[in-house]
PDB file of N, CA and C in Angstrom:
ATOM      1  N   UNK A   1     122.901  43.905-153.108  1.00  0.00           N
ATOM      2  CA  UNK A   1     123.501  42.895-152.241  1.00  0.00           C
ATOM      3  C   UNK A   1     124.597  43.571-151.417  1.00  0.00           C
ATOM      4  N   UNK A   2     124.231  43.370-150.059  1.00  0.00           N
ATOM      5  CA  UNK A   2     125.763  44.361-149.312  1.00  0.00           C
ATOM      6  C   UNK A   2     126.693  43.445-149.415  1.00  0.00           C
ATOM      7  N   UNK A   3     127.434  43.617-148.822  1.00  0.00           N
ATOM      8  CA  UNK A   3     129.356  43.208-148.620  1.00  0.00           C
ATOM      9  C   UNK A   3     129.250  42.111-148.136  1.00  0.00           C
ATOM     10  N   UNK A   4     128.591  41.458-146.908  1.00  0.00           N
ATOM     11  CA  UNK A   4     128.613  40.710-145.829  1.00  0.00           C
ATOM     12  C   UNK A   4     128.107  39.497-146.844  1.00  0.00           C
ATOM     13  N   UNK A   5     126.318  39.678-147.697  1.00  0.00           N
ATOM     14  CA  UNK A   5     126.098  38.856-148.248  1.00  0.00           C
ATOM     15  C   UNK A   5     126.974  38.120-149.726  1.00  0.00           C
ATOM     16  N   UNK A   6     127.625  39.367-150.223  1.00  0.00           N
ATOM     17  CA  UNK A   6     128.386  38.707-151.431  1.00  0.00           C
ATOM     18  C   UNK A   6     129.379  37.892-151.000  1.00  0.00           C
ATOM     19  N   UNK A   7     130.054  37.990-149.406  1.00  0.00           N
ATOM     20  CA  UNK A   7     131.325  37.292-148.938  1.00  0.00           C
ATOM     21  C   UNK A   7     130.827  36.151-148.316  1.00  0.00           C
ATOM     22  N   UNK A   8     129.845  35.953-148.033  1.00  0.00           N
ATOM     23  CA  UNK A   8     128.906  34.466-147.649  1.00  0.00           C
ATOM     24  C   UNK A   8     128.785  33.933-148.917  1.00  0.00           C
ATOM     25  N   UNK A   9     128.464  34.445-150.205  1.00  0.00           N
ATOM     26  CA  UNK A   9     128.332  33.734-151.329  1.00  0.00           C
ATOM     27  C   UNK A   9     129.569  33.117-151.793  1.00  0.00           C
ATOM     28  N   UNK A  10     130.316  33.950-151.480  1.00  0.00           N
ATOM     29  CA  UNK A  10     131.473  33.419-152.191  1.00  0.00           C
ATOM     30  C   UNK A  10     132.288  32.110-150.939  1.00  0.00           C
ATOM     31  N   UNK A  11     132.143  32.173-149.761  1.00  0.00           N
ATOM     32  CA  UNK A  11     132.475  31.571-149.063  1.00  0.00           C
ATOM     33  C   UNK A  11     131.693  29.679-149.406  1.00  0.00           C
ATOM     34  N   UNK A  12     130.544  30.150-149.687  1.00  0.00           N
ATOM     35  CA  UNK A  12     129.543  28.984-149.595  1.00  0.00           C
ATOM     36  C   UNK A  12     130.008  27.822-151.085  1.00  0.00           C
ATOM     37  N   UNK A  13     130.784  29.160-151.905  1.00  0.00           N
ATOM     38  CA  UNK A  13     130.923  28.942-153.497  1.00  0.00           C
ATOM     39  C   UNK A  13     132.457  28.230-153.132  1.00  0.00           C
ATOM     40  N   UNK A  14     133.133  28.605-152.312  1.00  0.00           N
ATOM     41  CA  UNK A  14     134.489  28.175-152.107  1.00  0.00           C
ATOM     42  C   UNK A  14     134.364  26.952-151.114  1.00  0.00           C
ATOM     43  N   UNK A  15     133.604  26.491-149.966  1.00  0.00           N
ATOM     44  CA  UNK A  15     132.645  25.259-149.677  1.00  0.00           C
ATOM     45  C   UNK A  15     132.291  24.244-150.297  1.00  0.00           C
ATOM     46  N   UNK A  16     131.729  24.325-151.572  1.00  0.00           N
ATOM     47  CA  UNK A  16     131.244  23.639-152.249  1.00  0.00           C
ATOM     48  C   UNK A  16     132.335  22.854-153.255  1.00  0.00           C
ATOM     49  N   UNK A  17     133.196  24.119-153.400  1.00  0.00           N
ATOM     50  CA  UNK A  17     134.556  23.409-154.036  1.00  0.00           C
ATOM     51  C   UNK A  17     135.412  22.755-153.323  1.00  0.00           C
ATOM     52  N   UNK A  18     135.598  22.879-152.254  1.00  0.00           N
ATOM     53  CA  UNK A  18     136.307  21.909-151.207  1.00  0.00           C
ATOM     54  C   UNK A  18     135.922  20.771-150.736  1.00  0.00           C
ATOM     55  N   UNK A  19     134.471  20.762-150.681  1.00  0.00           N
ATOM     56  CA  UNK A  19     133.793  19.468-150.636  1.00  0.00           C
ATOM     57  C   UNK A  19     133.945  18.415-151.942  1.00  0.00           C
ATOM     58  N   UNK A  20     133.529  18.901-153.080  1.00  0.00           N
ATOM     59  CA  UNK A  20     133.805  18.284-154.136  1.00  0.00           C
ATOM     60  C   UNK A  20     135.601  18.209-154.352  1.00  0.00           C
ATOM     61  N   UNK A  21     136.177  18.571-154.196  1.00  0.00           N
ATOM     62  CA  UNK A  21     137.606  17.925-153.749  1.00  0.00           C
ATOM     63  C   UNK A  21     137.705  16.895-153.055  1.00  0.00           C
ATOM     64  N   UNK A  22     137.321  17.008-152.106  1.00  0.00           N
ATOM     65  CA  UNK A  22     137.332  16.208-150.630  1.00  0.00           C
ATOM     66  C   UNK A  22     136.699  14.362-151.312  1.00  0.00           C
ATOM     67  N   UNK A  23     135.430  15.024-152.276  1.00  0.00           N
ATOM     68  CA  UNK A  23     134.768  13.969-152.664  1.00  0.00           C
ATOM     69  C   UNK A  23     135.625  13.130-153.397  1.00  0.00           C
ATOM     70  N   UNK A  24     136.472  13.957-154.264  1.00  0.00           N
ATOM     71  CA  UNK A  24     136.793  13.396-155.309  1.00  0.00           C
ATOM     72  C   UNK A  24     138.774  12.421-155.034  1.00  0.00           C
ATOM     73  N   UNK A  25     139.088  13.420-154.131  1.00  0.00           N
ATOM     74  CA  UNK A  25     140.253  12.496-153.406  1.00  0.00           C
ATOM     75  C   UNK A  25     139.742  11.355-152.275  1.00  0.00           C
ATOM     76  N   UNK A  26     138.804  11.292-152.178  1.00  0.00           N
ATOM     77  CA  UNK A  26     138.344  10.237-151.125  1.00  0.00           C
ATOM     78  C   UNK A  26     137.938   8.938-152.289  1.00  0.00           C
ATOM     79  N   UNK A  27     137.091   9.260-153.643  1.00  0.00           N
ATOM     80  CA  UNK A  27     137.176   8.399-154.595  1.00  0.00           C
ATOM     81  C   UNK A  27     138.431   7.587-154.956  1.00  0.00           C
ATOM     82  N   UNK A  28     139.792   8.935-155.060  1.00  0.00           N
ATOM     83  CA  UNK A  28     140.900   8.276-155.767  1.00  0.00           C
ATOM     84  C   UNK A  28     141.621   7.285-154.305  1.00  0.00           C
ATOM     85  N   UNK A  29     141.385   7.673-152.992  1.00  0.00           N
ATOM     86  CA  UNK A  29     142.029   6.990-152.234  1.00  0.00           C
ATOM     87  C   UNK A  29     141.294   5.173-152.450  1.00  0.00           C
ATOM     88  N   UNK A  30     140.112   5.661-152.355  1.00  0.00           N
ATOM     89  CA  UNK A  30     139.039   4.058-152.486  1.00  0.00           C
ATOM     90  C   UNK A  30     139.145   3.089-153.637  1.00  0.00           C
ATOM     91  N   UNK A  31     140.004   3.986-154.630  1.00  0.00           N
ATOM     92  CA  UNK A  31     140.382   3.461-156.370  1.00  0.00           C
ATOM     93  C   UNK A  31     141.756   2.810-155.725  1.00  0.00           C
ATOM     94  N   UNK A  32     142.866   3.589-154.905  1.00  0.00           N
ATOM     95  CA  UNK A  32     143.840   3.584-154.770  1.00  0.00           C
ATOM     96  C   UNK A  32     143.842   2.119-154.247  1.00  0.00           C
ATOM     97  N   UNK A  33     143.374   1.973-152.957  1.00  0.00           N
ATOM     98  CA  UNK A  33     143.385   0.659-152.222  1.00  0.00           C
ATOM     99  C   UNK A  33     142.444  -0.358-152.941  1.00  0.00           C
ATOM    100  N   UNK A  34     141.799  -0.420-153.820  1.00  0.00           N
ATOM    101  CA  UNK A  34     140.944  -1.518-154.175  1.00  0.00           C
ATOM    102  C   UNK A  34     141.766  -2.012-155.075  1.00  0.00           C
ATOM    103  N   UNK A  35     142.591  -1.233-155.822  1.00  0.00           N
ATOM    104  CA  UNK A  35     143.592  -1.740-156.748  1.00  0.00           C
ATOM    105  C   UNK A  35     144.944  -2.234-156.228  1.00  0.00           C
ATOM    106  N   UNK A  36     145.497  -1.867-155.055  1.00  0.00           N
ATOM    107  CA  UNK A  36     146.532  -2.785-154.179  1.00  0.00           C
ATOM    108  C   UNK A  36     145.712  -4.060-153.533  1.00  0.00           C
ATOM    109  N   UNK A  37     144.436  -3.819-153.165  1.00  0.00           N
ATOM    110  CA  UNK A  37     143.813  -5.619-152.617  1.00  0.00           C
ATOM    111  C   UNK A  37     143.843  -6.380-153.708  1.00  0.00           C
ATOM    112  N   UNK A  38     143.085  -5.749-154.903  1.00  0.00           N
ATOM    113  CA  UNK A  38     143.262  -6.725-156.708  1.00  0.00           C
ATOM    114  C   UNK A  38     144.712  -7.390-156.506  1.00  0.00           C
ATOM    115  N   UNK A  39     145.453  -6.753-156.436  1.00  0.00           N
ATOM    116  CA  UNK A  39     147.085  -7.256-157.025  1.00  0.00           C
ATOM    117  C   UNK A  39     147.602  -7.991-155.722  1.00  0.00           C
ATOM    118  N   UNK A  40     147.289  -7.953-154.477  1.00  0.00           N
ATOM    119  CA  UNK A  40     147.852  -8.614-153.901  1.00  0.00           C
ATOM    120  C   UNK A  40     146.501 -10.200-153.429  1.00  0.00           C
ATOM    121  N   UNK A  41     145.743  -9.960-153.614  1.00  0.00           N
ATOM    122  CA  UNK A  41     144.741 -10.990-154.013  1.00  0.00           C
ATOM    123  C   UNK A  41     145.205 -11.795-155.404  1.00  0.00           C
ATOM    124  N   UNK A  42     145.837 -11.246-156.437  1.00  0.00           N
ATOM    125  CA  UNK A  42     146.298 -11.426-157.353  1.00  0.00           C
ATOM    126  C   UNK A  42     147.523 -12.087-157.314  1.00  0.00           C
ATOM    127  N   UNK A  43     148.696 -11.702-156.458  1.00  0.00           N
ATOM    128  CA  UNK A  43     149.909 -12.577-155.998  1.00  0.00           C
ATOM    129  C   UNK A  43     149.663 -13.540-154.777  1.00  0.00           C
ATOM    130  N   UNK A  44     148.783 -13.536-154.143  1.00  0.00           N
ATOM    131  CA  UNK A  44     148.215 -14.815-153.418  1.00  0.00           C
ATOM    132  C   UNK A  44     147.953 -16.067-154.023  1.00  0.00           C
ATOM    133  N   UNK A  45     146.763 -15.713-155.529  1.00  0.00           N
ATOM    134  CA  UNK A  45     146.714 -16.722-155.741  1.00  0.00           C
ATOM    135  C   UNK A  45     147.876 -17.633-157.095  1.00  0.00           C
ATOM    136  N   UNK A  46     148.560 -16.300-157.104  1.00  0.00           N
ATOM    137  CA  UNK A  46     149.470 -17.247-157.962  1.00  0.00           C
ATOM    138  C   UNK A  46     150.676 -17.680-157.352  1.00  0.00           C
ATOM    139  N   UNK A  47     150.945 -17.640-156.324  1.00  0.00           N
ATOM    140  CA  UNK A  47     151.940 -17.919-155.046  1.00  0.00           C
ATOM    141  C   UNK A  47     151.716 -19.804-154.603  1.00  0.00           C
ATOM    142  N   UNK A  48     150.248 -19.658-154.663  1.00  0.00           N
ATOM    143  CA  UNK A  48     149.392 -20.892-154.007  1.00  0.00           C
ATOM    144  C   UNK A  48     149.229 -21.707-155.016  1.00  0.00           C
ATOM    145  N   UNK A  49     149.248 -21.216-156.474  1.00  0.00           N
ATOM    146  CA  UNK A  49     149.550 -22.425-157.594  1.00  0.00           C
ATOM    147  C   UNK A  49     150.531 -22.428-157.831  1.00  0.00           C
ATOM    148  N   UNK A  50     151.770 -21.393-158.158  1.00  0.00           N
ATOM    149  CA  UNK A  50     153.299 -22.171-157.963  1.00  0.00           C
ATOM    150  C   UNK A  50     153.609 -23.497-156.938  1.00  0.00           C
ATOM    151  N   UNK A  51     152.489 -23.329-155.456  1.00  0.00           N
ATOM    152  CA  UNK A  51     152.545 -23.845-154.791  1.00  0.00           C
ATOM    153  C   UNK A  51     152.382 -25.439-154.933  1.00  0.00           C
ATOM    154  N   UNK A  52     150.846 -25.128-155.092  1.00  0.00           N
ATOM    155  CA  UNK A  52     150.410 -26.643-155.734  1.00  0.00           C
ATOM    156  C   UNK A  52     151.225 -27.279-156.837  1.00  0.00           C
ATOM    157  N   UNK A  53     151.665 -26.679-157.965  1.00  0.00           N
ATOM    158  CA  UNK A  53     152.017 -27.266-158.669  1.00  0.00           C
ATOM    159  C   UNK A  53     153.223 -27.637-158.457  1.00  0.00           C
ATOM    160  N   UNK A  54     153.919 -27.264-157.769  1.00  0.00           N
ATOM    161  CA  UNK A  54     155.695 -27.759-157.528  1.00  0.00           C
ATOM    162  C   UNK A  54     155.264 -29.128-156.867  1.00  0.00           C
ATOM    163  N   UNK A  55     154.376 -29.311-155.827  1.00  0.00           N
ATOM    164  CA  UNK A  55     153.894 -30.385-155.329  1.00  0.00           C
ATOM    165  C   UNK A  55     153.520 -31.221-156.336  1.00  0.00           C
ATOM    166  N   UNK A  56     153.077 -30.917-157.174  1.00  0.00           N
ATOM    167  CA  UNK A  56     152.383 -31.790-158.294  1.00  0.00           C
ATOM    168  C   UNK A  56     153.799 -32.758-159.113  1.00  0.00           C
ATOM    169  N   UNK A  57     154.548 -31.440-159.234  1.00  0.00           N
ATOM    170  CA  UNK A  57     156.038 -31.769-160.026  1.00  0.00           C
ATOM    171  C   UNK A  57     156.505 -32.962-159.552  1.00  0.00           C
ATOM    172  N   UNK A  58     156.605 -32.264-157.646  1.00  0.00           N
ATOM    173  CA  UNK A  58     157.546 -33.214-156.949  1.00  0.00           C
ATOM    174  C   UNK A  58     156.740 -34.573-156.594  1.00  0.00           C
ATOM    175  N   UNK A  59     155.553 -34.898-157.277  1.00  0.00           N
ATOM    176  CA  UNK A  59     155.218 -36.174-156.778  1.00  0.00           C
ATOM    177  C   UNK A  59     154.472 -35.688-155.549  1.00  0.00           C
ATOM    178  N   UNK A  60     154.797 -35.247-154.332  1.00  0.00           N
ATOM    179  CA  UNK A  60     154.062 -35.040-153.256  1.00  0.00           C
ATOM    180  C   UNK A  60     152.751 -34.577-152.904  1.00  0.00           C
ATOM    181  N   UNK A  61     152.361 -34.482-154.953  1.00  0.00           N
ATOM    182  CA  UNK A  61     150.049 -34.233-154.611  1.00  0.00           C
ATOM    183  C   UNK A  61     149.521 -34.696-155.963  1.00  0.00           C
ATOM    184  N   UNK A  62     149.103 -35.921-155.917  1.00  0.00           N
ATOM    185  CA  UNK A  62     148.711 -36.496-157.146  1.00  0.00           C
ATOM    186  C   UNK A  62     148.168 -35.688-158.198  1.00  0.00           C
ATOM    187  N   UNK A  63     148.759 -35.590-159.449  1.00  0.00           N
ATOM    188  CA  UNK A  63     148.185 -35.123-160.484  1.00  0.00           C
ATOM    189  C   UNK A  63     146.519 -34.972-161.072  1.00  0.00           C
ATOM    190  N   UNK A  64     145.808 -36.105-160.836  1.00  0.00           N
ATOM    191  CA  UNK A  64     144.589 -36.457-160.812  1.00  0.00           C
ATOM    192  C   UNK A  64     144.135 -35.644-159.967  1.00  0.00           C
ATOM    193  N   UNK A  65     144.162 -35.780-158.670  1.00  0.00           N
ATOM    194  CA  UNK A  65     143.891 -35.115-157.766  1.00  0.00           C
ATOM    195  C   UNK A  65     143.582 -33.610-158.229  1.00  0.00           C
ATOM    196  N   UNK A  66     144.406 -33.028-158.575  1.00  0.00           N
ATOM    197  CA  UNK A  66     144.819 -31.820-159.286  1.00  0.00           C
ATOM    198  C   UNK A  66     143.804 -31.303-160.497  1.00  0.00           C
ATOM    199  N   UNK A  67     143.888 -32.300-161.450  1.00  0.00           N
ATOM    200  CA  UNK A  67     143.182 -32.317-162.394  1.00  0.00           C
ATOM    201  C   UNK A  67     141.386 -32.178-162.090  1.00  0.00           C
ATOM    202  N   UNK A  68     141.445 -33.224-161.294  1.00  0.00           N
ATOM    203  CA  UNK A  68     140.087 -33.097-160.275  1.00  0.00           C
ATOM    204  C   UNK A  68     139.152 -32.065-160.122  1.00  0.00           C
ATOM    205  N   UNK A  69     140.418 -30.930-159.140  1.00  0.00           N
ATOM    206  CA  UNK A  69     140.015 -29.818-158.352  1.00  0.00           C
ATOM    207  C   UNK A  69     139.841 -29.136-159.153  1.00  0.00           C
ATOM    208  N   UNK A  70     140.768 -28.960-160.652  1.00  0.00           N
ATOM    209  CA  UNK A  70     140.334 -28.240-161.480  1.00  0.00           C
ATOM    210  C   UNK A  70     139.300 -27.718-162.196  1.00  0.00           C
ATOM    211  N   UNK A  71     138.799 -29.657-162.646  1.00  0.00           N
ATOM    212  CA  UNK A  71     137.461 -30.017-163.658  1.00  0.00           C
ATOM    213  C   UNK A  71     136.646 -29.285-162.991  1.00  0.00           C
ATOM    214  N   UNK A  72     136.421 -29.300-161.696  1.00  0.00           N
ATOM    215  CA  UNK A  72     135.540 -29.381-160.818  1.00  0.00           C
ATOM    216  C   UNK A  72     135.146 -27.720-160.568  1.00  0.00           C
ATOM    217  N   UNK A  73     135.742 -26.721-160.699  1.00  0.00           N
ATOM    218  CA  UNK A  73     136.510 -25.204-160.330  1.00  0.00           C
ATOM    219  C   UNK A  73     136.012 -24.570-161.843  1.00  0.00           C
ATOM    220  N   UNK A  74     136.977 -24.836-162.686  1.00  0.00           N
ATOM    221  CA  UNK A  74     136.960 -24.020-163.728  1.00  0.00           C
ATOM    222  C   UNK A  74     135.648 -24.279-164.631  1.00  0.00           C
ATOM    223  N   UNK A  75     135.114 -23.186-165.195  1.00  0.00           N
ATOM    224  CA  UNK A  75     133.977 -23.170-166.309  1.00  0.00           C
ATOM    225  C   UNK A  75     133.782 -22.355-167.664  1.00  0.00           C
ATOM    226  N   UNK A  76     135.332 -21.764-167.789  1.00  0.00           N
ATOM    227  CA  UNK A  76     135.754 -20.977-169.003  1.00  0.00           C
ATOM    228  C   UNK A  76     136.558 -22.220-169.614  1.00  0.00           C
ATOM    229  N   UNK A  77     136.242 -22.293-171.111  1.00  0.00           N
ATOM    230  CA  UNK A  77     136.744 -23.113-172.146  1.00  0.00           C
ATOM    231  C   UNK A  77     138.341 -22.647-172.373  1.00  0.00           C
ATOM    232  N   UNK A  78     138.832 -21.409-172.310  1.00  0.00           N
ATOM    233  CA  UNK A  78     139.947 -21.310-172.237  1.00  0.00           C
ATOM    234  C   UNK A  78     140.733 -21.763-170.940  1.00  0.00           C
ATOM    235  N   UNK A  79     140.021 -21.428-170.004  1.00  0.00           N
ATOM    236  CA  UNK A  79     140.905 -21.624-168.726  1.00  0.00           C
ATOM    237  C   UNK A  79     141.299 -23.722-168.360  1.00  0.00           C
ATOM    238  N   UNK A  80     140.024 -24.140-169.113  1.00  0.00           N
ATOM    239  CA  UNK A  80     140.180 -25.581-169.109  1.00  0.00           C
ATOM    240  C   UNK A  80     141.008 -26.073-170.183  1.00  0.00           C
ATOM    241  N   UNK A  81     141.237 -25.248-171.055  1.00  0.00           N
ATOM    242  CA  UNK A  81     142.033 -25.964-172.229  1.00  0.00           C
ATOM    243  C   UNK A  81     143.808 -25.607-171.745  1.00  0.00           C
ATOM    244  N   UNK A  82     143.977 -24.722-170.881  1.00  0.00           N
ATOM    245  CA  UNK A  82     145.337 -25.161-169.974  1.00  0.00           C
ATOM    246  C   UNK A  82     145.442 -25.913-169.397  1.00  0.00           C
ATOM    247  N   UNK A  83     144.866 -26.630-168.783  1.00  0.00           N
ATOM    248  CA  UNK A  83     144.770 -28.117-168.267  1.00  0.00           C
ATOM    249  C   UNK A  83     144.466 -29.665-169.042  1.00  0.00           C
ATOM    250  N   UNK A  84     144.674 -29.272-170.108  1.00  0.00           N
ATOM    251  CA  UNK A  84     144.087 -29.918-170.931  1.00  0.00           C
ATOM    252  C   UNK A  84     142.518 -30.993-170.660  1.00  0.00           C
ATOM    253  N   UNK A  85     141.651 -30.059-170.391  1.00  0.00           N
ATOM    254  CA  UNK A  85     140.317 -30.312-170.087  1.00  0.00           C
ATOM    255  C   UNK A  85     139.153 -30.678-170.784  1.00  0.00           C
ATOM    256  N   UNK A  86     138.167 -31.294-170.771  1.00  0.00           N
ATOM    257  CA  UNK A  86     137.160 -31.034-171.912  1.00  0.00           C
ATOM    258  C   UNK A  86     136.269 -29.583-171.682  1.00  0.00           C
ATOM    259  N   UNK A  87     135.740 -28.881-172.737  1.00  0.00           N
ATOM    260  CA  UNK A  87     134.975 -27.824-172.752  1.00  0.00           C
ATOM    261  C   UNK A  87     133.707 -28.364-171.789  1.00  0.00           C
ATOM    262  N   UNK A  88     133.747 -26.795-171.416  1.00  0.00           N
ATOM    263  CA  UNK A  88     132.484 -27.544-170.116  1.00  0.00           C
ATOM    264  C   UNK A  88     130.861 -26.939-170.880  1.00  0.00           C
ATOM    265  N   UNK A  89     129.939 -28.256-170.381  1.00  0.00           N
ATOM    266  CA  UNK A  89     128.953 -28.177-171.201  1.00  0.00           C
ATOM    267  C   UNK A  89     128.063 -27.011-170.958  1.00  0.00           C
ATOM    268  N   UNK A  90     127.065 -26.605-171.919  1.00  0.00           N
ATOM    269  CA  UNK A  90     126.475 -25.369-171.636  1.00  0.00           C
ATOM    270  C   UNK A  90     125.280 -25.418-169.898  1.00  0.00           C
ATOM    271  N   UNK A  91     124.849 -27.124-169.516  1.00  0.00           N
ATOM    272  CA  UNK A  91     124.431 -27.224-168.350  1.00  0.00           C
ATOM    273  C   UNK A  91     125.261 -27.203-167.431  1.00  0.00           C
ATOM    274  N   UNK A  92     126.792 -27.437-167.295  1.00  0.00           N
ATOM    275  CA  UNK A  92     127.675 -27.122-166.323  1.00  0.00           C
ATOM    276  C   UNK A  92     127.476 -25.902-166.465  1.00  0.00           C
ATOM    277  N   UNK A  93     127.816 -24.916-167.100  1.00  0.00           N
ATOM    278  CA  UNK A  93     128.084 -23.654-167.097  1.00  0.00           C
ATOM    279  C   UNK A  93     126.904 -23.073-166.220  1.00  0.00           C
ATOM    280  N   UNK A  94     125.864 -22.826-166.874  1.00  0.00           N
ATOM    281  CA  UNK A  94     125.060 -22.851-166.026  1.00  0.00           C
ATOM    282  C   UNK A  94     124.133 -22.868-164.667  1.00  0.00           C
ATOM    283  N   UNK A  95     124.646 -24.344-164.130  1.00  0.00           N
ATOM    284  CA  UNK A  95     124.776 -24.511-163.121  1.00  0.00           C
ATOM    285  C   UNK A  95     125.582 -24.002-161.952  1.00  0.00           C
ATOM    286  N   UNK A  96     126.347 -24.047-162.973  1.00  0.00           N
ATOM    287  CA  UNK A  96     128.058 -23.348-161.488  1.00  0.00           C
ATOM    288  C   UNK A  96     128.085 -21.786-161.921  1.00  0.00           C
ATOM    289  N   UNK A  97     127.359 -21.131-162.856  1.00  0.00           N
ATOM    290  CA  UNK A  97     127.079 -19.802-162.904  1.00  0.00           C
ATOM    291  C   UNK A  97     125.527 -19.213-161.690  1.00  0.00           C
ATOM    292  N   UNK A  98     124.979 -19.869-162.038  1.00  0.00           N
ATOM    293  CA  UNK A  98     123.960 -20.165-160.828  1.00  0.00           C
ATOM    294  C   UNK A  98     124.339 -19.970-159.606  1.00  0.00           C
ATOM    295  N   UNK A  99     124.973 -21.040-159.024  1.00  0.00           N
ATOM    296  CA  UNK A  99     125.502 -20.990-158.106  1.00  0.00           C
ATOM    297  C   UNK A  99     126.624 -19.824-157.160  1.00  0.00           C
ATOM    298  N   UNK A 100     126.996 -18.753-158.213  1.00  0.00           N
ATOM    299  CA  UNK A 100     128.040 -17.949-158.230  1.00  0.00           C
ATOM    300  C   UNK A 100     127.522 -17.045-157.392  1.00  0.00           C
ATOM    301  N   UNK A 101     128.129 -16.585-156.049  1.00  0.00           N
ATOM    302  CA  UNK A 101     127.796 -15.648-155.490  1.00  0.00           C
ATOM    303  C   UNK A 101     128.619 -14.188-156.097  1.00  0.00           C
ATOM    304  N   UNK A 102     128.234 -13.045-156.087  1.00  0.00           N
ATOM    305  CA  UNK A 102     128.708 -12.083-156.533  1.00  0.00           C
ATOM    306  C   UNK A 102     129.927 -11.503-156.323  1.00  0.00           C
ATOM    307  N   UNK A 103     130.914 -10.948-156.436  1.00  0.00           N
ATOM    308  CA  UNK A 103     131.693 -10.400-155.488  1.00  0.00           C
ATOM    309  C   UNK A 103     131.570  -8.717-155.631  1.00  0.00           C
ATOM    310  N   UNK A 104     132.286  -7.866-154.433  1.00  0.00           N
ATOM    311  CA  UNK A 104     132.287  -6.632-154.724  1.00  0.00           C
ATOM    312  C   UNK A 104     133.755  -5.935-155.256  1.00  0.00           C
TER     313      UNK A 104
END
């Protein structure tokens, strides 16, 4: 092997490692921001039920109402038993699992 070809090898070998860098900080940037949209998707929606519910407090959005949007929303037995809810039946579940579009 002359000179020229071992320094192409090694060039191609030092290429390949920069790419796979490249790959792998472009992963952590895509980790980076999907996990600041989580958390601020995350303080949105608990911003918007402090919200509702101070309304609820203050009289200014009927409780029922509330209760309503809930029954109607939630389909985890824990998440309904903070509202003090009935367990939702295995055909609700179902149904509104059905219905569930995916997210990414």
């Amino acid at each position: 092997m002359s000179g020229i070809d071992k320094r192409i090898e090694e060039l191609e070998i030092k290429l390949k490692q920069a790419k796979a860098l490249k790959q792998k900080q472009d992963a952590q940037l895509r980790a980076k921001l999907s996990k600041e949209q989580r958390a601020k998707d995350t303080r949105r929606k608990i911003l918007v039920g402090a919200a509702i519910l101070a309304k609820v407090e203050r009289g200014e959005w009927p409780r029922d109402k509330l209760l309503a949007m809930m029954d109607a929303t939630l389909n985890r037995n824990d998440d309904r038993a903070l509202f003090d809810l009935e367990p939702a039946t295995q055909g609700q579940f179902l149904h509104e699992q059905s219905n569930t579009v995916p997210t990414k």
